[in-house]
N, C-alpha and C. Protein backbone atom coordinates (compact mmCIF):
# COMPACT_ATOMS: atom_id res chain seq x y z
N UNK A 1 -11.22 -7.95 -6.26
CA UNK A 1 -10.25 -8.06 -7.34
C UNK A 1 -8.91 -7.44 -7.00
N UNK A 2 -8.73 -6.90 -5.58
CA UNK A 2 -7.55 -6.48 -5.04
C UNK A 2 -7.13 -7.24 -4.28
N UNK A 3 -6.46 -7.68 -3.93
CA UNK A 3 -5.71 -8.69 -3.05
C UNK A 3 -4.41 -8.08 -2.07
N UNK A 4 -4.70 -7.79 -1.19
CA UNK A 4 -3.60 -6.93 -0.07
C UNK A 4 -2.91 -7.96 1.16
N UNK A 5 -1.60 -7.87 1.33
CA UNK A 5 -1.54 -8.95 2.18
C UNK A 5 0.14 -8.85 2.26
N UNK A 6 0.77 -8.76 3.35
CA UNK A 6 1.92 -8.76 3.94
C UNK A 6 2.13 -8.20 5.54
N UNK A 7 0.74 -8.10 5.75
CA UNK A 7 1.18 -7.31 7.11
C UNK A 7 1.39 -8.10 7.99
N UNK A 8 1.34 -7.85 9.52
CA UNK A 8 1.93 -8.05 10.91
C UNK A 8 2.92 -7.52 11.81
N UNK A 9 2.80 -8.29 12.87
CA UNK A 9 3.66 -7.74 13.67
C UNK A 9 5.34 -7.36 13.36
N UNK A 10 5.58 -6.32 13.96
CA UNK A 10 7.31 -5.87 13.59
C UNK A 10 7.67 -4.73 14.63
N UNK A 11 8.95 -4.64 14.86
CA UNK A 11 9.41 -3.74 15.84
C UNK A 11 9.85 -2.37 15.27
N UNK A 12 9.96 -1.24 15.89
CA UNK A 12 10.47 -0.38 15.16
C UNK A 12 11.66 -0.51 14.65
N UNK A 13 11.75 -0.09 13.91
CA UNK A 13 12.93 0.05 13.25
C UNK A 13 12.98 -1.18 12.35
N UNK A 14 12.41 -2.24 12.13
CA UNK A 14 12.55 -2.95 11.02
C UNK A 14 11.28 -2.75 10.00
N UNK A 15 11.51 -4.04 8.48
CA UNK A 15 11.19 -3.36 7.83
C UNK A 15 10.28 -4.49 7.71
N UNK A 16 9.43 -4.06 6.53
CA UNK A 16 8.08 -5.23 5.87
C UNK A 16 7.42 -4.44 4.16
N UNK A 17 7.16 -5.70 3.85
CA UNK A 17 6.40 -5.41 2.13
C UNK A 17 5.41 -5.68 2.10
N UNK A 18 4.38 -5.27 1.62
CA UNK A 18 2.90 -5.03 1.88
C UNK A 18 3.21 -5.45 0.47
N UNK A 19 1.69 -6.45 -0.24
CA UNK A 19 1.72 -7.00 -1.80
C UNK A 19 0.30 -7.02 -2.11
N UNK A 20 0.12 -6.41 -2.90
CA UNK A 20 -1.37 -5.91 -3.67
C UNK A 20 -1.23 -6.56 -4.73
N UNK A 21 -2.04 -7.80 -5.12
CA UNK A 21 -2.29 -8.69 -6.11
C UNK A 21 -3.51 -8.00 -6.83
N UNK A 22 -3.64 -7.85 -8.35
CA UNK A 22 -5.21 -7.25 -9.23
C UNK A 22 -5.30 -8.56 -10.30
N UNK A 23 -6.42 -8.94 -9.94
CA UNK A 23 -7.11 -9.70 -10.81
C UNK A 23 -8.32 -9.23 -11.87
N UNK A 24 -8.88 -10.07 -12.50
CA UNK A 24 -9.81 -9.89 -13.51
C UNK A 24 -9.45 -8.99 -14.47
N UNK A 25 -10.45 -7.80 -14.97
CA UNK A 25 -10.37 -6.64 -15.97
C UNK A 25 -9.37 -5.53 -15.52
N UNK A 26 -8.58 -5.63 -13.69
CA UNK A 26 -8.19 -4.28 -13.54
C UNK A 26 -6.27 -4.38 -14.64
N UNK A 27 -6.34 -3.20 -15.41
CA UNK A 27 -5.07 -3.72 -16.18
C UNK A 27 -4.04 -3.30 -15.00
N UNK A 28 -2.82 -3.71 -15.39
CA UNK A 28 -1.67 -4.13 -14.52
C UNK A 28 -0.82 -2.58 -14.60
N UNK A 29 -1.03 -1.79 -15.81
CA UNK A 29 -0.48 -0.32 -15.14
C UNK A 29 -1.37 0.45 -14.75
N UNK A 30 -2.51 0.30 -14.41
CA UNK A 30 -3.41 1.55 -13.68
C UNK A 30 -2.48 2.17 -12.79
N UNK A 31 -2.97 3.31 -12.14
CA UNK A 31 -2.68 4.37 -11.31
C UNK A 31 -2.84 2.52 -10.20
N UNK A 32 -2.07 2.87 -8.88
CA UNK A 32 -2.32 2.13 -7.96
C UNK A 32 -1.79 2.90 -6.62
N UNK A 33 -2.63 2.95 -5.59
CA UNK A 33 -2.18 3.83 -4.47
C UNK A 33 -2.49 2.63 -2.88
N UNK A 34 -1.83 2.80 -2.36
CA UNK A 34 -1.88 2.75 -0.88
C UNK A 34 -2.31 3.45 0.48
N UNK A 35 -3.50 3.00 0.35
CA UNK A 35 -3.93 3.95 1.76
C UNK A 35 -3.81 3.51 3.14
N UNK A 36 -3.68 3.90 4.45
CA UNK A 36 -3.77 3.32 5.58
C UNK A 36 -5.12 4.14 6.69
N UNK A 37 -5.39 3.46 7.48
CA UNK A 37 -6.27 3.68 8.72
C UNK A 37 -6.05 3.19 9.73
N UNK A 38 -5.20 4.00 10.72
CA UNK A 38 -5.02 4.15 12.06
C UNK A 38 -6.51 3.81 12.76
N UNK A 39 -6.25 3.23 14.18
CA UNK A 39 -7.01 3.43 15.04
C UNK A 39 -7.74 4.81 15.35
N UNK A 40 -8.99 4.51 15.69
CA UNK A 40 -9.86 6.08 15.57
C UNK A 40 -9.39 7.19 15.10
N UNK A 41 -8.79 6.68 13.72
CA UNK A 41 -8.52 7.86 12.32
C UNK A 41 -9.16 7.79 11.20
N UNK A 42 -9.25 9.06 10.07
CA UNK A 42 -9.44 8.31 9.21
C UNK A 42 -8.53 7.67 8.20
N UNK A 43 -9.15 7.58 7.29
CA UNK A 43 -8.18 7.13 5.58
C UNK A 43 -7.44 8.21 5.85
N UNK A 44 -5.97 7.24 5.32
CA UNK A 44 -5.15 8.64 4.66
C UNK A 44 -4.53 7.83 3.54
N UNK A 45 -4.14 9.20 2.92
CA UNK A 45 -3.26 8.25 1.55
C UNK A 45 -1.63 8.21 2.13
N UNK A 46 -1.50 7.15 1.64
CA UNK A 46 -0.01 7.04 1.37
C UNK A 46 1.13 6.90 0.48
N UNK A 47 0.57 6.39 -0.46
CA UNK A 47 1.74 5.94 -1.53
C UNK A 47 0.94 5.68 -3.20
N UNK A 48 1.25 6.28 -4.22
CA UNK A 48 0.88 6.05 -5.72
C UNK A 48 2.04 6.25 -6.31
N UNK A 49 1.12 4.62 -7.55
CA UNK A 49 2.10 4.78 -8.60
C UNK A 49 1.53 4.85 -9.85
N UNK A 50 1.71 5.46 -11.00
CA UNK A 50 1.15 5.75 -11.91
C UNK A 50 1.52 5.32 -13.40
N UNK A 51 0.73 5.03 -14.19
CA UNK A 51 1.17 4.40 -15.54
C UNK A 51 2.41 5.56 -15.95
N UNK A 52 3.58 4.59 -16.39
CA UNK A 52 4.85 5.13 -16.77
C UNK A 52 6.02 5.23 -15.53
N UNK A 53 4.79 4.72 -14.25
CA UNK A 53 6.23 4.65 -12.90
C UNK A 53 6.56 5.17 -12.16
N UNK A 54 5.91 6.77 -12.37
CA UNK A 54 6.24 7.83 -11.38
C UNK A 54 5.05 7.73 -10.06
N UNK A 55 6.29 7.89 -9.04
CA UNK A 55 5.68 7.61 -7.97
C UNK A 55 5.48 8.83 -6.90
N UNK A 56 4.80 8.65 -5.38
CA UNK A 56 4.28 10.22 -5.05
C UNK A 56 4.14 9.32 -3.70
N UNK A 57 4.29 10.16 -2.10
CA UNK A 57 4.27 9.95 -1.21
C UNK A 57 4.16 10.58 -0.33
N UNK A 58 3.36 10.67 1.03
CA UNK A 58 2.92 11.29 2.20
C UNK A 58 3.84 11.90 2.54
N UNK A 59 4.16 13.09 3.12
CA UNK A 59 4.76 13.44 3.70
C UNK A 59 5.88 12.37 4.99
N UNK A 60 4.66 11.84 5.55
CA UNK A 60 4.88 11.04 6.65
C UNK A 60 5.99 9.92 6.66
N UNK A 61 5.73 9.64 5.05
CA UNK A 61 6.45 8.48 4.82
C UNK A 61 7.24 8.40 3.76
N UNK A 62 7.70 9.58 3.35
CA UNK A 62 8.68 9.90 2.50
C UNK A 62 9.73 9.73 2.97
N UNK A 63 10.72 8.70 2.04
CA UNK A 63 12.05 8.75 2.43
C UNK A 63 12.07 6.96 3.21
N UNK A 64 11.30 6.57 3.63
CA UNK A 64 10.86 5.13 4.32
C UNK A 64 10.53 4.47 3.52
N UNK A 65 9.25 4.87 3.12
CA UNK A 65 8.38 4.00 2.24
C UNK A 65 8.55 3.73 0.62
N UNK A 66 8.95 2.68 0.13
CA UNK A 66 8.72 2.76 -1.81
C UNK A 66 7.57 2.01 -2.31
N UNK A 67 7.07 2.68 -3.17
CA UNK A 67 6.61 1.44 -4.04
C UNK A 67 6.74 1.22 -5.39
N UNK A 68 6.34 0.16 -5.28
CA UNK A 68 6.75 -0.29 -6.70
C UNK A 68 5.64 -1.22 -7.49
N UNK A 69 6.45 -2.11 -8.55
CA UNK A 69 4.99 -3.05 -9.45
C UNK A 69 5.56 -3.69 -10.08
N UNK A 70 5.45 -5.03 -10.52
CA UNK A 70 5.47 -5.84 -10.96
C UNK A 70 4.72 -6.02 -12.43
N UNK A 71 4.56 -5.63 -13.42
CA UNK A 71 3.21 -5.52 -14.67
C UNK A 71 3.09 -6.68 -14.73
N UNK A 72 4.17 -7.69 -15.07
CA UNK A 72 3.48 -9.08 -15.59
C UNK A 72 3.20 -10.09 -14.35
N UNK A 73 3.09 -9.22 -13.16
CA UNK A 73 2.12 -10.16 -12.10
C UNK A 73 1.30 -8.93 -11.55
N UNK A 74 0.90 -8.14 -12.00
CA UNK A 74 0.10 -7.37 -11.84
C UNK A 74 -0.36 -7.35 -10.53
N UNK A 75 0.96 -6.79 -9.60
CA UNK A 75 1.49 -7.08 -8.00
C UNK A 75 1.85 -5.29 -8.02
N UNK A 76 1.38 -4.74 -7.35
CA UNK A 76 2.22 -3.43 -6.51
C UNK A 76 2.63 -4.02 -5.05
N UNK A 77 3.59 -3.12 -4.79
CA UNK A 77 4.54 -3.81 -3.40
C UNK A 77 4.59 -2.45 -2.84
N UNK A 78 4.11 -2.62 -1.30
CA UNK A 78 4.92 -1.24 -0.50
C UNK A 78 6.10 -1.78 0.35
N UNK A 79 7.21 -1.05 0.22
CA UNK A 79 8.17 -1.62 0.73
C UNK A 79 8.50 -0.32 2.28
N UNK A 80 8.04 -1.23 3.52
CA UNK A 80 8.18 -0.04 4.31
C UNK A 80 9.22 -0.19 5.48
N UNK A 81 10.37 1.00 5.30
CA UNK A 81 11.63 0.81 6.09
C UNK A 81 10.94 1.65 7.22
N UNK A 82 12.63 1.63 8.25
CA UNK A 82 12.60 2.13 9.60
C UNK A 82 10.92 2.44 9.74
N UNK A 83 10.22 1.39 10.29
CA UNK A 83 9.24 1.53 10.56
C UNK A 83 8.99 2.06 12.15
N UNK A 84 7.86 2.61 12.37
CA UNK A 84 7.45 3.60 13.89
C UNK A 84 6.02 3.28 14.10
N UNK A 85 5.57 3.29 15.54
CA UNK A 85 4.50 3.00 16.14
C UNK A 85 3.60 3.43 15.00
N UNK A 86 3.82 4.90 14.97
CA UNK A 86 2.62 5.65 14.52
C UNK A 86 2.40 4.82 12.84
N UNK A 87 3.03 3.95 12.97
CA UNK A 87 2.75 3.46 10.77
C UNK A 87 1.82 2.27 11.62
N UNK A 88 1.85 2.33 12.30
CA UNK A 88 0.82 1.13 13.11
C UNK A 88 -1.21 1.14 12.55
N UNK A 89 -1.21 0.38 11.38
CA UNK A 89 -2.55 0.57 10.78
C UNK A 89 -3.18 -0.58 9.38
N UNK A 90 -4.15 -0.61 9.51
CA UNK A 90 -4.92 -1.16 8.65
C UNK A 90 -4.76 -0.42 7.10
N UNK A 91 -3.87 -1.21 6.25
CA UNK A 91 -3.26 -0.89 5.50
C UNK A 91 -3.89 -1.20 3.80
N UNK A 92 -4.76 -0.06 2.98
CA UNK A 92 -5.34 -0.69 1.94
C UNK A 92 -4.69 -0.33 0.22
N UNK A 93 -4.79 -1.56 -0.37
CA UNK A 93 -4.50 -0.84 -1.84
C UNK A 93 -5.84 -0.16 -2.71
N UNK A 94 -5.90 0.32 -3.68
CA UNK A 94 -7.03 1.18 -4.64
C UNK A 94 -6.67 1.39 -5.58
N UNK A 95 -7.53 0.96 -6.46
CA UNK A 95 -7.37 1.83 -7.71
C UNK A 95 -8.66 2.44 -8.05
N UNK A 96 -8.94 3.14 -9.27
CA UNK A 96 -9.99 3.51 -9.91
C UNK A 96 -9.97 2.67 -11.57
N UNK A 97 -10.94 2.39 -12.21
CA UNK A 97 -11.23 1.92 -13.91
C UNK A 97 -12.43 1.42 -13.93
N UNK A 98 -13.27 1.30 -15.14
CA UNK A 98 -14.12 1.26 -15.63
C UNK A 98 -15.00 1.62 -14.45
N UNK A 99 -15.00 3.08 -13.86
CA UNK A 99 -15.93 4.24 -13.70
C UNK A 99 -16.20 3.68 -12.01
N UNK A 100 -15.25 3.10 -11.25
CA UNK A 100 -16.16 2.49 -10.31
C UNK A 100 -14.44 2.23 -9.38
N UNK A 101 -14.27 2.17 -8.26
CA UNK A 101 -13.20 2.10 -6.70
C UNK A 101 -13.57 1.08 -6.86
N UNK A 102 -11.92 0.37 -6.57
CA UNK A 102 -11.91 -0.94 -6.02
C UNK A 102 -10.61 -1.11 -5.04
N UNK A 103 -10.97 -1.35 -3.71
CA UNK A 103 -9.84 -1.75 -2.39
C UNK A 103 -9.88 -3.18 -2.19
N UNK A 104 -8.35 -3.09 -1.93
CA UNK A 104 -8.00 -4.22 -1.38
C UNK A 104 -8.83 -4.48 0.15
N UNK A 105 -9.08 -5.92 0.86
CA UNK A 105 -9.18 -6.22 1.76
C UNK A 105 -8.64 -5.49 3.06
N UNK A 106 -7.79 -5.19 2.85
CA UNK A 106 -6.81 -4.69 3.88
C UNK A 106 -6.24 -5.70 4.72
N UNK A 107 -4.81 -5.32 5.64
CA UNK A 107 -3.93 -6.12 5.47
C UNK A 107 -3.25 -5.08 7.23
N UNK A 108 -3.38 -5.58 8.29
CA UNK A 108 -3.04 -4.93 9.79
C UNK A 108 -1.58 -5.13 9.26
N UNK A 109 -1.12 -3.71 9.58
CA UNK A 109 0.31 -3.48 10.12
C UNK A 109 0.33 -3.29 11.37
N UNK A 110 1.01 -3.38 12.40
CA UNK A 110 1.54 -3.57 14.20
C UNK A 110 3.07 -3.31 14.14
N UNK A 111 3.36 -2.22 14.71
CA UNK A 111 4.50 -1.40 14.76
C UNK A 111 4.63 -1.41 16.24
N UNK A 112 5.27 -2.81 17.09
CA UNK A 112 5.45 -2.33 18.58
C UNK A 112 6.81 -3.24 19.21
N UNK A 113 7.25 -2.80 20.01
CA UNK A 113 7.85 -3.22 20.82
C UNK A 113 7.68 -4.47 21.89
């Protein structure tokens, strides 16, 4: 019921939007976050946004990364600038509601030269 999907290949320094589509029962302002997984890493978080808009971000990718949402397409977007090797990862959306995690598919980002 998550739908993740914008990734691929890109060079450093340019940019790309990652788009998390929610279908069925999940409502369109839940909390919604972005996680990624590097090669032989684990999860990390990256990016939430929370009913009313306020948003929160990794260290890593503060200042690069936004996100944002769409309510009446019940779409979160990561919008990720000056991109670097190291953002190079398998990229997932999440939320939590009715008592139970739900991730997106995930969606390869490739950060190379």
């Amino acid at each position: 019921q998550l739908q993740a999907s914008g990734g691929g290949l890109v060079q450093p320094g340019e940019s790309m939007r990652l788009s998390c589509a929610a279908s069925g029962r999940i409502p369109s302002s839940n909390l919604m976050s972005w996680y990624r997984q590097a090669p032989g890493s684990e999860r990390e978080w990256v990016a939430r946004i929370i009913p009313g808009g306020t948003t929160g971000y990794a260290d890593s990718v503060k200042g690069r990364f936004s996100i944002s949402r769409d309510l009446a397409k019940k779409t979160v977007y990561l919008q990720m600038n000056s991109l670097k090797p190291e953002d190079t990862a398998v990229y997932y959306c999440y939320t939590y509601t009715f008592g139970r995690d739900f991730w997106g598919q995930g969606t390869l980002v490739t950060v190379s030269s």
